[in-house]
C-alpha atoms as a PDB file:
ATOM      1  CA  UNK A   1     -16.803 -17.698  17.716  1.00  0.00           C
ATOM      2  CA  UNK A   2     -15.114 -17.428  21.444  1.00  0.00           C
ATOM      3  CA  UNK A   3     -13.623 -13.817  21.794  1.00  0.00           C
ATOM      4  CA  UNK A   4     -10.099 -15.740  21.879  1.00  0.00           C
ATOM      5  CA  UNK A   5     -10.757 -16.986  18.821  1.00  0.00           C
ATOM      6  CA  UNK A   6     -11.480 -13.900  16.355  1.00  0.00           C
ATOM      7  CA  UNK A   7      -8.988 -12.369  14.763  1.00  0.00           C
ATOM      8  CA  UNK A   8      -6.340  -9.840  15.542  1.00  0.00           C
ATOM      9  CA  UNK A   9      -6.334  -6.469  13.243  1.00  0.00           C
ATOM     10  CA  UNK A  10      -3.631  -4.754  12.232  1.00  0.00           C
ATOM     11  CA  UNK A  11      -2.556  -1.647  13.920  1.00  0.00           C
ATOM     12  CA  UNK A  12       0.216   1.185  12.837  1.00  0.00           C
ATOM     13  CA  UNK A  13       2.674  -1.098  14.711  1.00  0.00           C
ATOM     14  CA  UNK A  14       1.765  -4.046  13.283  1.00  0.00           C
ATOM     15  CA  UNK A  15       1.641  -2.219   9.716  1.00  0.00           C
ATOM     16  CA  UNK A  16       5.168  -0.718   9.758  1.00  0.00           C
ATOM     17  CA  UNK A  17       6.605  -4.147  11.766  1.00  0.00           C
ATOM     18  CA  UNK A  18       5.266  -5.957   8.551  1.00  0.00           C
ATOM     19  CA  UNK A  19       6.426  -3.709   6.084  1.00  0.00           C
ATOM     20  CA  UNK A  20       9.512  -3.546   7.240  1.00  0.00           C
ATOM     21  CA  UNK A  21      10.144  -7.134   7.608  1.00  0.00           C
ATOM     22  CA  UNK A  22       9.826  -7.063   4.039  1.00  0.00           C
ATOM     23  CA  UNK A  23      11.255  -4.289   2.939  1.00  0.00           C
ATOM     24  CA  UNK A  24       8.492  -3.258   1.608  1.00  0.00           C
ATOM     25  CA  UNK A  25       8.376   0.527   0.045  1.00  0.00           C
ATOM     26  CA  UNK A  26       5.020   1.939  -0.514  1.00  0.00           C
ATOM     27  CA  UNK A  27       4.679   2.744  -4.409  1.00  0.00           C
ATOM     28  CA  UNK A  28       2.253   5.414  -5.558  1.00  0.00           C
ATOM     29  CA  UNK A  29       2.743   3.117  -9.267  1.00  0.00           C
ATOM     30  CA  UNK A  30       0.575   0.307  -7.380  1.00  0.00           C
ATOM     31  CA  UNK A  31      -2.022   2.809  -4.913  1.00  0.00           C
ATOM     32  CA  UNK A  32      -0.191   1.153  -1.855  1.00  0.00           C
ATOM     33  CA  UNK A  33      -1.470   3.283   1.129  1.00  0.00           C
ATOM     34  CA  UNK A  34      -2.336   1.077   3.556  1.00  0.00           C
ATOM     35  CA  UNK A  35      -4.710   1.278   6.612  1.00  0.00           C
ATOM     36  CA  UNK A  36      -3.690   1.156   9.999  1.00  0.00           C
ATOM     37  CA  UNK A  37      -7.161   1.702  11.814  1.00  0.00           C
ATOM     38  CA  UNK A  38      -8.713  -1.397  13.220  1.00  0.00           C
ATOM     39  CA  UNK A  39     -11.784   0.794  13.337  1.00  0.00           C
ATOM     40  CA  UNK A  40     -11.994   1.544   9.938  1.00  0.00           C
ATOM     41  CA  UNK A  41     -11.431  -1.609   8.383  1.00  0.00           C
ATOM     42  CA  UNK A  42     -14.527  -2.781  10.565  1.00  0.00           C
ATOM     43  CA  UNK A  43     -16.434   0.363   9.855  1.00  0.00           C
ATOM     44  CA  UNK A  44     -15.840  -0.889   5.979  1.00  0.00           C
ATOM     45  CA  UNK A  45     -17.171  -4.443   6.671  1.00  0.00           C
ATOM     46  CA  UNK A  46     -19.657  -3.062   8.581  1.00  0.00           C
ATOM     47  CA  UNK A  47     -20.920  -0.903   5.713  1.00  0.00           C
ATOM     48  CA  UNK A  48     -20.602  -3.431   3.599  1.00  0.00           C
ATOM     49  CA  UNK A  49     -23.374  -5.683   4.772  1.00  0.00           C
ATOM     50  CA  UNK A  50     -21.304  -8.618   4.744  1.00  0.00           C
ATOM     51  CA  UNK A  51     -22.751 -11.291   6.901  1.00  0.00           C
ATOM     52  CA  UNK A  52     -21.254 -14.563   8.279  1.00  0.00           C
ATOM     53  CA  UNK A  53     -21.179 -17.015   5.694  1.00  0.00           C
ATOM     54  CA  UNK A  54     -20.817 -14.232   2.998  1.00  0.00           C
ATOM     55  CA  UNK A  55     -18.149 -15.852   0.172  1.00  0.00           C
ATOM     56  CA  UNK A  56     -15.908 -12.540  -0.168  1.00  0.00           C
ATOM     57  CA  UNK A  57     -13.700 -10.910  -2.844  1.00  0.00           C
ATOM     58  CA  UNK A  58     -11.174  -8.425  -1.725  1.00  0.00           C
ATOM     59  CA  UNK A  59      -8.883  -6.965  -4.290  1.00  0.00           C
ATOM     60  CA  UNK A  60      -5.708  -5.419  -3.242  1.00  0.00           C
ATOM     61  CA  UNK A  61      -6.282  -6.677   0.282  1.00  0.00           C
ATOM     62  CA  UNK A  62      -1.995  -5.149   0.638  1.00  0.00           C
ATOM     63  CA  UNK A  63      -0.657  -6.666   4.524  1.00  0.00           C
ATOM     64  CA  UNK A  64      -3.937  -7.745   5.213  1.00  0.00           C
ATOM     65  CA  UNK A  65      -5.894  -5.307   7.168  1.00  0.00           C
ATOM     66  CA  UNK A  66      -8.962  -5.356   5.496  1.00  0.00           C
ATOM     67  CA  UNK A  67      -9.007  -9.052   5.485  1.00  0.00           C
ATOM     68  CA  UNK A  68      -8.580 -10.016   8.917  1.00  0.00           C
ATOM     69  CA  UNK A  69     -11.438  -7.559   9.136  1.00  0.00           C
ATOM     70  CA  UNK A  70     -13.310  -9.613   6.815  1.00  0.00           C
ATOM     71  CA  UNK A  71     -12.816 -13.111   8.825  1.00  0.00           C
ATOM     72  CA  UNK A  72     -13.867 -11.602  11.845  1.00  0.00           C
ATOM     73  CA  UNK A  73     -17.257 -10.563  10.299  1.00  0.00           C
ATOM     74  CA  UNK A  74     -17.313 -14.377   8.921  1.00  0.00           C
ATOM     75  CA  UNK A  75     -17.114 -13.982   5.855  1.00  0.00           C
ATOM     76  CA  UNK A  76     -14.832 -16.445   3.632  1.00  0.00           C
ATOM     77  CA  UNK A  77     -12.392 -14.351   1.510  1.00  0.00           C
ATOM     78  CA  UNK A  78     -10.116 -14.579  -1.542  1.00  0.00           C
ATOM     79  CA  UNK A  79      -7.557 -11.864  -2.285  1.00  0.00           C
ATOM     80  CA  UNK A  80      -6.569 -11.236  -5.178  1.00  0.00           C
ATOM     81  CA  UNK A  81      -3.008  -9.187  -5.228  1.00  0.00           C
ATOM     82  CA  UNK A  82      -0.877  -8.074  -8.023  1.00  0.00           C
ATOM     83  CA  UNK A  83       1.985  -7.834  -5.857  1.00  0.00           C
ATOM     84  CA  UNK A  84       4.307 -10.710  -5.663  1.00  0.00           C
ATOM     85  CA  UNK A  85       5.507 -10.156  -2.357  1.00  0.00           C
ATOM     86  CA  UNK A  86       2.412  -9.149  -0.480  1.00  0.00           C
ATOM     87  CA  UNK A  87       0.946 -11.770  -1.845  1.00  0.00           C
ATOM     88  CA  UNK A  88       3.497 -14.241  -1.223  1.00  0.00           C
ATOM     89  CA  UNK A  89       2.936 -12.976   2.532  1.00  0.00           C
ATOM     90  CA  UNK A  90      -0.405 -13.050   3.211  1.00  0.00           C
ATOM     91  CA  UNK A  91      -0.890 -16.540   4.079  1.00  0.00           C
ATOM     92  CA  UNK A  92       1.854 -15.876   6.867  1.00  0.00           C
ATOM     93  CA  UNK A  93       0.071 -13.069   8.004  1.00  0.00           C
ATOM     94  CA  UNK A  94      -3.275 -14.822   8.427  1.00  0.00           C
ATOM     95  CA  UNK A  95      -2.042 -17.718   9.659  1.00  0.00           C
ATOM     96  CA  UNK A  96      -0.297 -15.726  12.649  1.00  0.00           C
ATOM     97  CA  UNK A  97      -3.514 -13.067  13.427  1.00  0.00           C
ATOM     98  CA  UNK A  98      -6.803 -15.195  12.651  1.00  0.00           C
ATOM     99  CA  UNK A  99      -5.027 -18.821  12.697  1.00  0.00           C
ATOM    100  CA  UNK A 100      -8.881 -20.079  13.542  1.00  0.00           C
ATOM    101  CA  UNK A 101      -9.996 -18.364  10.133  1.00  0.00           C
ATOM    102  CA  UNK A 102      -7.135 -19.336   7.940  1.00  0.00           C
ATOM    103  CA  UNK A 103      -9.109 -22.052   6.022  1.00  0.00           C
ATOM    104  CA  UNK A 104     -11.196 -18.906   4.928  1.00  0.00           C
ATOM    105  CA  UNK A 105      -9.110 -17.294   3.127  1.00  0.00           C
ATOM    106  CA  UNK A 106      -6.935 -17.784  -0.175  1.00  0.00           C
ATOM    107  CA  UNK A 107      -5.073 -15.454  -2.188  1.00  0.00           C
ATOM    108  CA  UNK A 108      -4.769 -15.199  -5.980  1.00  0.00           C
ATOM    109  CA  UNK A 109      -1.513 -13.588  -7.590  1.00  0.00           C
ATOM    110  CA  UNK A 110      -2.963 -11.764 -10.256  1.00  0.00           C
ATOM    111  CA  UNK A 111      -4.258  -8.423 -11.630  1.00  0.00           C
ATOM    112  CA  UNK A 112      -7.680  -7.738 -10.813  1.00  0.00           C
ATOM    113  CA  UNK A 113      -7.785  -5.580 -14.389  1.00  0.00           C
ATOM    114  CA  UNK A 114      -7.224  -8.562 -16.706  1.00  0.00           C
ATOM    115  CA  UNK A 115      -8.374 -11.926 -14.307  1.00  0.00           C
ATOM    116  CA  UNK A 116     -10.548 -13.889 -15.915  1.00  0.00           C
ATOM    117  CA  UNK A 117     -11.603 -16.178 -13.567  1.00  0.00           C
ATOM    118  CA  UNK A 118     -11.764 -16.318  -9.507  1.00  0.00           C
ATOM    119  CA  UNK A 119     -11.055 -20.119  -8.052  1.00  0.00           C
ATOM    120  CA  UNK A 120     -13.709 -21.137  -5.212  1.00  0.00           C
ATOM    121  CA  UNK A 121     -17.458 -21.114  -4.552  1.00  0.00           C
ATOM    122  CA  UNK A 122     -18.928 -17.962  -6.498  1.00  0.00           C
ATOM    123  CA  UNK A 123     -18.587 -14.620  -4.391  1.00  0.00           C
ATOM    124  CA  UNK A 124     -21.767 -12.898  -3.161  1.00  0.00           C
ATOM    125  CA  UNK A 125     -20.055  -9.223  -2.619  1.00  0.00           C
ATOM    126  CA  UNK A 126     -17.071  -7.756  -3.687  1.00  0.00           C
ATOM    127  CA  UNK A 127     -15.108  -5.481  -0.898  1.00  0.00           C
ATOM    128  CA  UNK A 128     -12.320  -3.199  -1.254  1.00  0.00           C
ATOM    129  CA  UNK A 129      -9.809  -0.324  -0.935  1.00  0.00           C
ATOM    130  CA  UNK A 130      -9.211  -0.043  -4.781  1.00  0.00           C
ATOM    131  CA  UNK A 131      -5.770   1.603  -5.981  1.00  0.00           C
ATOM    132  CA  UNK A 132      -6.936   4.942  -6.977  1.00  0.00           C
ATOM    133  CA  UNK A 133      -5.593   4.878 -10.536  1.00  0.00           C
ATOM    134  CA  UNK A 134      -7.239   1.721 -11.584  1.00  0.00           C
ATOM    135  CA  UNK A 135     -10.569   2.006  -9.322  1.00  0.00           C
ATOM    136  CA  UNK A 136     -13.404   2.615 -11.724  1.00  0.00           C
ATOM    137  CA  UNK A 137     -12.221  -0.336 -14.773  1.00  0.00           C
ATOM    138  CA  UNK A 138     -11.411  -2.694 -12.069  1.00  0.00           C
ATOM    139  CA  UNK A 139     -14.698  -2.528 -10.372  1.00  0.00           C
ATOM    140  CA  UNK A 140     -16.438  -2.450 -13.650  1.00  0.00           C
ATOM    141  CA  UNK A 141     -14.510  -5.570 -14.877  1.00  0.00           C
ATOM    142  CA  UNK A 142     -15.278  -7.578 -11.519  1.00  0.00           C
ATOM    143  CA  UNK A 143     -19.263  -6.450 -12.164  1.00  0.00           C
ATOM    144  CA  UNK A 144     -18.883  -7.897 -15.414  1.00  0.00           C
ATOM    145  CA  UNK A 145     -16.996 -10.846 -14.620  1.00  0.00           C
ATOM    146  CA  UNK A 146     -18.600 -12.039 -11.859  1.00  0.00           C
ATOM    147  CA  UNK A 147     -22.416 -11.942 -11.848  1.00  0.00           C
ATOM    148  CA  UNK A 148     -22.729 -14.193  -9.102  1.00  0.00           C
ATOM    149  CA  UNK A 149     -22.154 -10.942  -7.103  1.00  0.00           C
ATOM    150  CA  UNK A 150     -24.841  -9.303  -5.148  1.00  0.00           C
ATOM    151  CA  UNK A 151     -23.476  -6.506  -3.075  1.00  0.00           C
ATOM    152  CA  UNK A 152     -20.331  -4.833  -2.090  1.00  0.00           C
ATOM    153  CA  UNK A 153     -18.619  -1.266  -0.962  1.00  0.00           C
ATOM    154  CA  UNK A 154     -15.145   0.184  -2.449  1.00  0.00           C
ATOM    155  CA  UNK A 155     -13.028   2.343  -0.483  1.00  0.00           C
ATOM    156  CA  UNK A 156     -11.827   4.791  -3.600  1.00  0.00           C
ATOM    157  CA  UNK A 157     -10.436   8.435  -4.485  1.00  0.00           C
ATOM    158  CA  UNK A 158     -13.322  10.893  -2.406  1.00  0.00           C
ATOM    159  CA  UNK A 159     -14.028  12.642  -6.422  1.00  0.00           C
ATOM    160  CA  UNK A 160     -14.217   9.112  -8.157  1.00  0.00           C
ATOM    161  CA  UNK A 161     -16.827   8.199  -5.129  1.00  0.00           C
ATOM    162  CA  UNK A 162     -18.736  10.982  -6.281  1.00  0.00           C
ATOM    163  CA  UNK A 163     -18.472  10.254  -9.664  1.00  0.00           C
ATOM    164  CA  UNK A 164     -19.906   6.655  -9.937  1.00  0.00           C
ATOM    165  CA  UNK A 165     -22.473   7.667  -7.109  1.00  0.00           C
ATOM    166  CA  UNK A 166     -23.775  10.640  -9.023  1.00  0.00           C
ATOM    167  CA  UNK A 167     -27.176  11.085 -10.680  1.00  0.00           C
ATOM    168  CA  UNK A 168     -27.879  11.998 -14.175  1.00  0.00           C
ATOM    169  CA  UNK A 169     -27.404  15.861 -14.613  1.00  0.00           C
ATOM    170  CA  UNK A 170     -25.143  16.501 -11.520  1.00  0.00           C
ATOM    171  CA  UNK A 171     -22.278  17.784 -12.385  1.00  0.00           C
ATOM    172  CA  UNK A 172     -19.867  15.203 -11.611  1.00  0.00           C
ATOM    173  CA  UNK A 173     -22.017  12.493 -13.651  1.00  0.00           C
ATOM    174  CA  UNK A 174     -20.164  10.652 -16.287  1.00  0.00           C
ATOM    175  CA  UNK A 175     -19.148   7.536 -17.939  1.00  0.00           C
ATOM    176  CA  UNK A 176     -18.355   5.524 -14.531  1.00  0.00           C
ATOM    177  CA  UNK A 177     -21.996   6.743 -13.291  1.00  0.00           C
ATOM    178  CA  UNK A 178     -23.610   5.647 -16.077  1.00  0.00           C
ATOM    179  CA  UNK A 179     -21.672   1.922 -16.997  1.00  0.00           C
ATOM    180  CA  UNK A 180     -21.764   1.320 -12.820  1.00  0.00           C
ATOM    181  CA  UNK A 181     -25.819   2.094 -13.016  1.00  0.00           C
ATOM    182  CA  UNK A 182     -26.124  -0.841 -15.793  1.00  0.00           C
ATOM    183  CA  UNK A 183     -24.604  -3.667 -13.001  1.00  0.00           C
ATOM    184  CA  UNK A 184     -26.239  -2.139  -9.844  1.00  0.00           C
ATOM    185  CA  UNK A 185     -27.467   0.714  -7.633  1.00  0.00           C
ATOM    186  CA  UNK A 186     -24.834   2.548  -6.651  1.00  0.00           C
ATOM    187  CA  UNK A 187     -24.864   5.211  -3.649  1.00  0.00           C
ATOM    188  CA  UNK A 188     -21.941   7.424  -1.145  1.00  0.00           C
ATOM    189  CA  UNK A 189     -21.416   5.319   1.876  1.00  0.00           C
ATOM    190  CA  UNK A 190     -19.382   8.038   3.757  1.00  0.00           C
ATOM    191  CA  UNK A 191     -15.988   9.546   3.828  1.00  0.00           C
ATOM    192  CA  UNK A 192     -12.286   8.394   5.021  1.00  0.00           C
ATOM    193  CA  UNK A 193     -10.058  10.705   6.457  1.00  0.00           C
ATOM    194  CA  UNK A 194      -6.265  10.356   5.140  1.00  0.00           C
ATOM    195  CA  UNK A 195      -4.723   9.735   8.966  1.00  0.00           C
ATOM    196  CA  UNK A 196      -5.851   6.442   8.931  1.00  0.00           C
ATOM    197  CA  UNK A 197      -3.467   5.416   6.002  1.00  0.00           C
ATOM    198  CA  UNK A 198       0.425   4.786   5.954  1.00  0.00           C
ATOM    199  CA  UNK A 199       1.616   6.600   3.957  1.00  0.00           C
ATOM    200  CA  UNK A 200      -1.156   9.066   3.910  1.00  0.00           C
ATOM    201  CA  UNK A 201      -2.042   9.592   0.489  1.00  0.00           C
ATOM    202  CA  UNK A 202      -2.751  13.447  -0.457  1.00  0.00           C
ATOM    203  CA  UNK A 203      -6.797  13.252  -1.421  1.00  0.00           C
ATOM    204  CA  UNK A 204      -9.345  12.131   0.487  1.00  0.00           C
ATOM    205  CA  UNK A 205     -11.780   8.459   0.178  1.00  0.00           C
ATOM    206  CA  UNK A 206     -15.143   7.688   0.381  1.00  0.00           C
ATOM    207  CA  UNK A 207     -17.261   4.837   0.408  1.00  0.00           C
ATOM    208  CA  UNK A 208     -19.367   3.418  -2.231  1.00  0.00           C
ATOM    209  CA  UNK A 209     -21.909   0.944  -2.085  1.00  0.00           C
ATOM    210  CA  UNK A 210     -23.688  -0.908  -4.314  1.00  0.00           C
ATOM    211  CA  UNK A 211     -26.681  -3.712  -4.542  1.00  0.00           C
ATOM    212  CA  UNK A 212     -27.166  -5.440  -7.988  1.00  0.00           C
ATOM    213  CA  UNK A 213     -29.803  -5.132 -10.125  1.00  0.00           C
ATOM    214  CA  UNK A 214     -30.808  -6.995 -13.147  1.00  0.00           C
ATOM    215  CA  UNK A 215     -29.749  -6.122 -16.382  1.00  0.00           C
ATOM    216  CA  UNK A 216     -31.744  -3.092 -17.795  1.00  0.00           C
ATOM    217  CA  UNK A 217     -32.533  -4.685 -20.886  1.00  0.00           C
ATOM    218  CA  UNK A 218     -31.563  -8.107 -23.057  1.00  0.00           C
ATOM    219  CA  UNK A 219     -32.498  -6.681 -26.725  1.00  0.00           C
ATOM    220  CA  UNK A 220     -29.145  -5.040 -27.067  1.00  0.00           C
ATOM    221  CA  UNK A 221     -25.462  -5.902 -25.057  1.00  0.00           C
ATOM    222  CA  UNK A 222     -23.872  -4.828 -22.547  1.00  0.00           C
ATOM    223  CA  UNK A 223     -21.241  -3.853 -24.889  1.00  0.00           C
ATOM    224  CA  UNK A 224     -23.491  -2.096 -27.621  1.00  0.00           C
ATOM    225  CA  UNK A 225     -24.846   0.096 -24.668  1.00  0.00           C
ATOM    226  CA  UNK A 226     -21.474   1.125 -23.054  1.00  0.00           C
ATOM    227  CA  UNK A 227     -20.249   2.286 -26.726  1.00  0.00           C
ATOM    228  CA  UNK A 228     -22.803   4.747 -26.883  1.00  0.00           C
ATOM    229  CA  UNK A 229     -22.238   5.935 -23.172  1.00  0.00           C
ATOM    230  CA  UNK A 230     -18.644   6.315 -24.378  1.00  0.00           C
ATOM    231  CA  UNK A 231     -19.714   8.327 -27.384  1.00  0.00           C
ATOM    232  CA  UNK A 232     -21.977  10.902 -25.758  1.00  0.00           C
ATOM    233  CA  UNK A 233     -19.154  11.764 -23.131  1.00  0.00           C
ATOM    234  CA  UNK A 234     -16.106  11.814 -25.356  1.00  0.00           C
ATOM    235  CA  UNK A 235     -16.938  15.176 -26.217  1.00  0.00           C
ATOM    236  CA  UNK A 236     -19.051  16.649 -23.282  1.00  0.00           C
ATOM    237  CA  UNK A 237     -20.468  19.960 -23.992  1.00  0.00           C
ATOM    238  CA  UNK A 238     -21.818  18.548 -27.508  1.00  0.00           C
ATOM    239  CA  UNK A 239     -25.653  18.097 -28.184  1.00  0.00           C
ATOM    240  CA  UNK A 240     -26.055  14.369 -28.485  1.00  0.00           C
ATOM    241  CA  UNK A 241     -26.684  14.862 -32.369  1.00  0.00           C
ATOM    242  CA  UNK A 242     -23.279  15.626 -32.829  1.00  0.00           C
ATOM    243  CA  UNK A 243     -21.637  13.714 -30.610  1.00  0.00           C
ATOM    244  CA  UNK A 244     -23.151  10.216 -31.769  1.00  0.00           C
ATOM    245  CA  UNK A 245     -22.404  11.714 -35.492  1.00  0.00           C
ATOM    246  CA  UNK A 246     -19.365   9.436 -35.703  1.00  0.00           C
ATOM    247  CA  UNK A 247     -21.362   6.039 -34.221  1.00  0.00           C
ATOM    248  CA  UNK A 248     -24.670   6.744 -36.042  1.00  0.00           C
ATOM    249  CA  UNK A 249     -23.262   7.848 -39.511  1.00  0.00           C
ATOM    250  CA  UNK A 250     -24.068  11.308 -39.966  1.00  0.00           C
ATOM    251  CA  UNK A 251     -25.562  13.746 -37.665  1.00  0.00           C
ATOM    252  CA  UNK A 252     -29.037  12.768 -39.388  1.00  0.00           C
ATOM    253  CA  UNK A 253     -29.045   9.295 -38.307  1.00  0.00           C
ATOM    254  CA  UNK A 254     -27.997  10.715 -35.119  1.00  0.00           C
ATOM    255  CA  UNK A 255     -31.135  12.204 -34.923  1.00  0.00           C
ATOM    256  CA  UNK A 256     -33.466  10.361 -36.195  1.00  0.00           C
ATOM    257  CA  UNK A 257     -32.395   7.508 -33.222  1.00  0.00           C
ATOM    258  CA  UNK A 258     -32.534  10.165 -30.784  1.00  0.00           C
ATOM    259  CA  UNK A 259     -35.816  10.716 -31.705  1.00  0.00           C
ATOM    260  CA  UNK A 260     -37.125   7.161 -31.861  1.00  0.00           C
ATOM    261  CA  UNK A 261     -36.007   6.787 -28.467  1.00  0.00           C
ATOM    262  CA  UNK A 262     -37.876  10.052 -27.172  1.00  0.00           C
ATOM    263  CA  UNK A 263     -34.605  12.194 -26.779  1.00  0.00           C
ATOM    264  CA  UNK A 264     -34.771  15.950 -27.856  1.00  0.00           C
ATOM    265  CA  UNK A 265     -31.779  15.777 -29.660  1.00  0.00           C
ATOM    266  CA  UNK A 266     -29.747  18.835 -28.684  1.00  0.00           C
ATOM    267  CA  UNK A 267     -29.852  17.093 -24.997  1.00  0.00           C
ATOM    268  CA  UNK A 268     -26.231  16.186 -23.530  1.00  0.00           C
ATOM    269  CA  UNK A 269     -25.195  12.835 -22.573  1.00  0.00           C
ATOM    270  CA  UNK A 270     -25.127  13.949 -19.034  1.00  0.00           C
ATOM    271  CA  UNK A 271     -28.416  14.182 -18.735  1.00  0.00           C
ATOM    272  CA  UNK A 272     -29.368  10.472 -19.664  1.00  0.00           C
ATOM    273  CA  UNK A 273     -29.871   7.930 -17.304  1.00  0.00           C
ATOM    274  CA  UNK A 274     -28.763   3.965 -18.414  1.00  0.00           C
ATOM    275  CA  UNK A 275     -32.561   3.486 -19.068  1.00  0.00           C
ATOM    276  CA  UNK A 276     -32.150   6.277 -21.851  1.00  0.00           C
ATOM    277  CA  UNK A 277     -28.660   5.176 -23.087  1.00  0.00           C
ATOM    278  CA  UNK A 278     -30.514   1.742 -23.389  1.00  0.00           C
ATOM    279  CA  UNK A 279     -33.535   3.246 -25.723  1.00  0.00           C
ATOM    280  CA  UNK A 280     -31.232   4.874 -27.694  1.00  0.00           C
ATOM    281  CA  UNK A 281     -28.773   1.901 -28.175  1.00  0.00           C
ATOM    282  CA  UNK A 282     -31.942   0.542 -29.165  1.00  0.00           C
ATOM    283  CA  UNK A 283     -32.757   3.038 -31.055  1.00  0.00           C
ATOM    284  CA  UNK A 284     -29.801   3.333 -33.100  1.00  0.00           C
ATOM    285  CA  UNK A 285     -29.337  -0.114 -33.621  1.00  0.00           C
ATOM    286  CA  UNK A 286     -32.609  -0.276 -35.190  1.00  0.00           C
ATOM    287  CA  UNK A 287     -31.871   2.554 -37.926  1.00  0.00           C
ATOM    288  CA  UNK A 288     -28.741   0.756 -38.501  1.00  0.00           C
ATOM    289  CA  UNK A 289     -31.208  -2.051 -39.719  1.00  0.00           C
ATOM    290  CA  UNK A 290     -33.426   0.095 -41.412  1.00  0.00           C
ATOM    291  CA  UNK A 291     -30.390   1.857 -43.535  1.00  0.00           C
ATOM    292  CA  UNK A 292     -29.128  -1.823 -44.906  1.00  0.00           C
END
């Protein structure tokens, strides 16, 4: 690519000109804070280890900073937006900063919670500034959905960063640390200070980073696995004997599996890593056999 043919990014000017063109009014509802910084949105891509070529999905990509970002790395993007009219604008936008990139890019008019499909060739990474309400089941449902993936980076809340970076027995590990460790390994790719939003949002980002990894095991599902995971953190300061009591039948059960699977059972779910979870899913799915 010629230097007059890469893409403009988006600056604060070019933000607010946009927004107010259409009249558009930040809602905290949606996570709209959107980034003004040319040099983050590069710094993002750049983290990302997207490389020209890379077939990218961006959720919330908002006015479009992150995406022009995107097409000047090379990458070939679809958006998917749950906003009518940001969506509707996009393809305007695009068209007017990275015209030589436009046949890149499409956007999808949907919510990246419930979508159930994503039109094009299959995406290879997955590249974001999440909404922070919805961050940790979206990413979890692309994972899921879309196992053609191989990489990616979210922009998210600094504490939910943590959270689905963290290793078993930090404080801060929990059910999004443990489901996101089944789909990939997960680490903190850095922080984002609030100036570079508008409006500034009143916590702080970070970075997360991922590469997949295959599936930790095939004798039980996905879905078996993430039941218990949900089970041994609904209640957190329980022993895992009495917090599977419910799932397992009785706190015996309970034990029994915990045992099987080489789990002292007055450990807490915080300390088990999604190999663990995964012997004890095992585990108790085998007593459940035995007890028929």
């Amino acid at each position: 690519m010629t230097e007059t043919s890469l893409p403009r990014l988006l600056g604060p000017a070019e933000v607010r000109e946009l927004a107010a063109r259409l009249d558009l009014r930040p809602t905290k509802q949606r996570g709209q804070n959107f980034v003004i910084d040319a040099n983050t949105v590069r710094r993002i891509v750049r983290e990302s280890g997207v490389v020209d070529g890379e077939v990218v999905v961006e959720v919330g990509p908002g006015l479009g900073s992150l995406t022009l970002a995107l097409l000047e790395a090379g990458a070939t993007v679809t958006a998917i937006e749950v906003d009518p009219l940001l969506a509707g604008e996009l393809p305007t936008t695009i068209a007017a900063y990275a015209p030589a990139q436009a046949d890149r890019f499409q956007v999808v008019l949907a919510d990246a919670m419930t979508v159930d499909a994503v039109p094009g060739p299959p995406p290879q990474a997955l590249v974001a500034n999440l909404p922070y309400n919805v961050s940790v089941p979206v990413l979890l449902h692309l994972m899921a959905l879309l196992p053609s993936l191989e990489h990616g980076l979210v922009m998210v809340q600094a504490e939910v960063a943590d959270r689905l970076a963290a290793p078993p027995g930090s404080k801060v590990y929990g059910v999004p640390s443990a489901k996101a460790a089944w789909f990939a390994d997960v680490r903190r790719a850095g922080a984002i200070g609030r100036n570079v939003f508008w409006p500034a949002p009143n916590v702080d980002s970070g970075l997360v980073a991922w590469t997949r990894r295959e599936p930790p095991t095939d004798r039980v599902t996905r879905e078996e696995v993430f039941a218990v995971i949900d089970a041994a953190f609904a209640q957190r300061r329980k022993a895992l004997r009495g917090a599977l009591r419910t799932l397992a039948g009785g706190s015996e059960p309970a034990e029994a599996a915990l045992r099987a699977a080489g789990i002292d059972p007055l450990t807490r779910g915080e300390m088990l890593g999604i190999d663990e979870f995964v012997a004890l899913t095992v585990a108790l799915r085998e007593q459940a056999g035995a007890d028929e």
